[in-house]
C-alpha atoms as a PDB file:
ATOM      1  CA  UNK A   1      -7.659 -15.077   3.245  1.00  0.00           C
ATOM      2  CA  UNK A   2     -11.444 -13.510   2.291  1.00  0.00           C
ATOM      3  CA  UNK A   3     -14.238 -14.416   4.933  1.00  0.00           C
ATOM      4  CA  UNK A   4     -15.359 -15.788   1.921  1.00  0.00           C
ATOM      5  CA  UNK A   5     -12.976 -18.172   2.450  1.00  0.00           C
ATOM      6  CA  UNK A   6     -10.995 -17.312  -1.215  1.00  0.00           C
ATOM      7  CA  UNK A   7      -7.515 -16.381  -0.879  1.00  0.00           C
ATOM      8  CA  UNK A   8      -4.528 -15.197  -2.905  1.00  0.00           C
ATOM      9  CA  UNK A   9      -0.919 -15.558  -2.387  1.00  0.00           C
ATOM     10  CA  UNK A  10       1.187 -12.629  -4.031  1.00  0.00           C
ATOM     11  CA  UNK A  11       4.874 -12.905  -4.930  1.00  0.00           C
ATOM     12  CA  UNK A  12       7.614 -10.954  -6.107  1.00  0.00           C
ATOM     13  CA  UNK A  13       7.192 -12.519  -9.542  1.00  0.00           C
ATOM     14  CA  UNK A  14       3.300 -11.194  -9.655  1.00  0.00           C
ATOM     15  CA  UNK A  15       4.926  -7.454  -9.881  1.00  0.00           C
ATOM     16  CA  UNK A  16       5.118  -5.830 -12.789  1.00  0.00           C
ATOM     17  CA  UNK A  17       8.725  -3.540 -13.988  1.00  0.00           C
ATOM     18  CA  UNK A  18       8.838  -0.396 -11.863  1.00  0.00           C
ATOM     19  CA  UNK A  19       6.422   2.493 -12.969  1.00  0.00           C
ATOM     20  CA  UNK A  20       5.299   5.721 -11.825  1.00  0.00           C
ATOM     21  CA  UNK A  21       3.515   6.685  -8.759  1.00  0.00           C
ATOM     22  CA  UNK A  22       2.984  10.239  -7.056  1.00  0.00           C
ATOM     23  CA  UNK A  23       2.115  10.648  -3.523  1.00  0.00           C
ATOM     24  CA  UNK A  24       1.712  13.449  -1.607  1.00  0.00           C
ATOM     25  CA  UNK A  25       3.621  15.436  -4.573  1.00  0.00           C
ATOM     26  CA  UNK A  26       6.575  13.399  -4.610  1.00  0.00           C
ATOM     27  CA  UNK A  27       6.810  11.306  -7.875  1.00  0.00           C
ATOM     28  CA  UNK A  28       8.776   8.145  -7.808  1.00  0.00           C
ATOM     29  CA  UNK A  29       9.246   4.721  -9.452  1.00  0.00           C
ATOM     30  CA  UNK A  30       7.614   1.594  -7.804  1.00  0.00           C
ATOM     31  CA  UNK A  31       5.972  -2.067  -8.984  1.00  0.00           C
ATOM     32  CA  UNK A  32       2.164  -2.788  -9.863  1.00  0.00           C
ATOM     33  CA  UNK A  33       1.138  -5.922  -9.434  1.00  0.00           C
ATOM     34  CA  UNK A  34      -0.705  -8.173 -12.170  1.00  0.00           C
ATOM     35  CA  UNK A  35      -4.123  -6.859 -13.181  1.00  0.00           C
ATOM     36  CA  UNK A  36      -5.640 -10.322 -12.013  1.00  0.00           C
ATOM     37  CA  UNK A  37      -4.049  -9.810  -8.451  1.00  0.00           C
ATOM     38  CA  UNK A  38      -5.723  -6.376  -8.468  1.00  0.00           C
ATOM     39  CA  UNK A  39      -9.034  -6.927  -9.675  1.00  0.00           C
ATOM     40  CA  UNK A  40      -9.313 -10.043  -7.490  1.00  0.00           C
ATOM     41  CA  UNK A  41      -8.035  -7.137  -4.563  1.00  0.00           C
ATOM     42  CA  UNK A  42     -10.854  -5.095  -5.558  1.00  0.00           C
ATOM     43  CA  UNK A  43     -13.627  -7.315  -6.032  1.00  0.00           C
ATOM     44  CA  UNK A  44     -13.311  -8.331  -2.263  1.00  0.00           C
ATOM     45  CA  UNK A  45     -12.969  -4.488  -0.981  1.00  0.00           C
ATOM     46  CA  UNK A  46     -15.431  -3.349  -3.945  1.00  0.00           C
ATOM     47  CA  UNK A  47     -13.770  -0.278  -4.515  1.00  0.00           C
ATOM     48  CA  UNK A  48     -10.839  -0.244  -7.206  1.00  0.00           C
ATOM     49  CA  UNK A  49      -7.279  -0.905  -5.863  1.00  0.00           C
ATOM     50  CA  UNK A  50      -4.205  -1.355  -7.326  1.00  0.00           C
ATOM     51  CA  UNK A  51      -0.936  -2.893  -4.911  1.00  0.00           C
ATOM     52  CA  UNK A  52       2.040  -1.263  -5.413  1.00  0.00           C
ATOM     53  CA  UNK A  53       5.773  -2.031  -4.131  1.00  0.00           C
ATOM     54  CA  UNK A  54       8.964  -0.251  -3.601  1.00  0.00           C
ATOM     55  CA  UNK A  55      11.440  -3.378  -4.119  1.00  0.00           C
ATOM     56  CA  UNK A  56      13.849  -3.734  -1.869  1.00  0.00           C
ATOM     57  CA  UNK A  57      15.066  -0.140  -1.959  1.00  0.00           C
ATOM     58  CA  UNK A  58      12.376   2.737  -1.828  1.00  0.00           C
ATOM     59  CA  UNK A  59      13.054   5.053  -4.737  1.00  0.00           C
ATOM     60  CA  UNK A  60      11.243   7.869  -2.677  1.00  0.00           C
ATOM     61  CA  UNK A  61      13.188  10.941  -1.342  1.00  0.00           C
ATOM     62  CA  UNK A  62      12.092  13.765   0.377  1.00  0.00           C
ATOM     63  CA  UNK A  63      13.079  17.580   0.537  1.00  0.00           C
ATOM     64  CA  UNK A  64      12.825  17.658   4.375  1.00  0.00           C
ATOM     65  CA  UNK A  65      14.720  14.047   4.994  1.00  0.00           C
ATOM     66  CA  UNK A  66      16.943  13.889   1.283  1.00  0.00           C
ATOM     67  CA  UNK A  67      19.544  10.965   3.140  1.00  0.00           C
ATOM     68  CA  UNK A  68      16.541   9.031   4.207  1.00  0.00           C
ATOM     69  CA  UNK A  69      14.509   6.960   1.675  1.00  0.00           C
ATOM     70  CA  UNK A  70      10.568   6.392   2.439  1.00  0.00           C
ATOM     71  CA  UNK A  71       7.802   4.297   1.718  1.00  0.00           C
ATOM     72  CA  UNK A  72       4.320   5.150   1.129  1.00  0.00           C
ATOM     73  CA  UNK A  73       4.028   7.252   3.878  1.00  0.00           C
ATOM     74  CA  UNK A  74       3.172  10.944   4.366  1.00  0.00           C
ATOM     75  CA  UNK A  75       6.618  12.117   3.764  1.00  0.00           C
ATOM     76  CA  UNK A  76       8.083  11.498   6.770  1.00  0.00           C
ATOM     77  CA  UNK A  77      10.419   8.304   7.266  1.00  0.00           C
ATOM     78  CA  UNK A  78       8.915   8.194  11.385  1.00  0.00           C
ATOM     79  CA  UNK A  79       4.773   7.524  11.935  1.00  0.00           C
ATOM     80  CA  UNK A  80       3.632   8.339  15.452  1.00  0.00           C
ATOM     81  CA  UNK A  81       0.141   7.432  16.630  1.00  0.00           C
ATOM     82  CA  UNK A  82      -1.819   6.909  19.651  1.00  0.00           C
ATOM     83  CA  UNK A  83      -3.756   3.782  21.005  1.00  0.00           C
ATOM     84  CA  UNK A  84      -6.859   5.847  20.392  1.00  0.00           C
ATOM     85  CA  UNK A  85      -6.123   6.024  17.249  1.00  0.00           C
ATOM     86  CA  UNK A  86      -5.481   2.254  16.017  1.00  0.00           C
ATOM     87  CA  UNK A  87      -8.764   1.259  18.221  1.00  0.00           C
ATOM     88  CA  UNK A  88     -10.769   3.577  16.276  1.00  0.00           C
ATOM     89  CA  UNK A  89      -9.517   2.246  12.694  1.00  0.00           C
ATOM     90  CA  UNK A  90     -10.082  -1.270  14.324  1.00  0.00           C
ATOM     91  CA  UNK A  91     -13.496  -0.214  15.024  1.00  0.00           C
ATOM     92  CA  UNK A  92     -14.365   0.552  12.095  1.00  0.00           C
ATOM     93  CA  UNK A  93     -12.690  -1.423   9.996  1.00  0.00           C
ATOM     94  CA  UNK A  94     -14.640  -4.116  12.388  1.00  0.00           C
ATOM     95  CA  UNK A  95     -17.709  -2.012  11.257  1.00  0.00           C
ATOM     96  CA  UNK A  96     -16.954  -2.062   7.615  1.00  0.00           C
ATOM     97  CA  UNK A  97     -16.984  -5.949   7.430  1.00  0.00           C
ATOM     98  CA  UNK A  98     -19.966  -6.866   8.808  1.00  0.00           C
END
C-alpha cells in the first residue's frame, strides 16, 4: 500500500515470459511484469522501475559459485551486513518519504 493510500496486488499471472536481464555482467533469463504494474511502480517512486522475477528457479550462475544458483544479488549466493548498515538505509529511506 502507497501513503497515498492506492495499492496494487501483483501475481504470478501479471509476469510476462522470461526475458533478458544483465547484472553485474552476468546475463540471464528472468520475468517483467505488465507495463501497467510498472508504470503504476514508478509513478509512486517517480523514477522509472521495472519488477523483475526469477520464477521459481533462478536462471543465474556464477563463475566463482557455478553449483549455486543466485538471485539479484551481487554475485554472491551469501549477503552479510551490519546493523549500522540497515539503520542507515532505514534512515533514509525514512528521509526520502517525507
Amino acid at each position: 500500500m502507497h501513503k497515498d493510500g492506492s495499492q496494487l496486488i501483483v501475481r504470478y499471472a501479471d509476469f510476462n515470459p522470461l526475458q533478458p536481464n544483465e547484472v553485474w555482467g552476468t546475463e540471464f533469463l528472468s520475468y517483467v511484469v505488465s507495463d501497467k504494474i510498472n508504470q503504476w511502480v514508478s509513478e509512486k517512486l517517480k523514477r522509472p522501475v521495472q519488477l523483475r522475477w526469477l520464477g521459481n528457479q533462478s536462471q543465474r550462475r556464477i563463475k566463482h559459485f557455478p553449483d549455486n544458483p543466485v538471485s539479484f544479488a551481487d554475485g554472491y549466493p551469501l549477503l552479510l551486513c551490519t546493523q549500522q548498515s540497515l539503520d542507515f538505509v532505514q534512515q533514509h529511506c525514512l528521509h526520502r518519504s517525507k
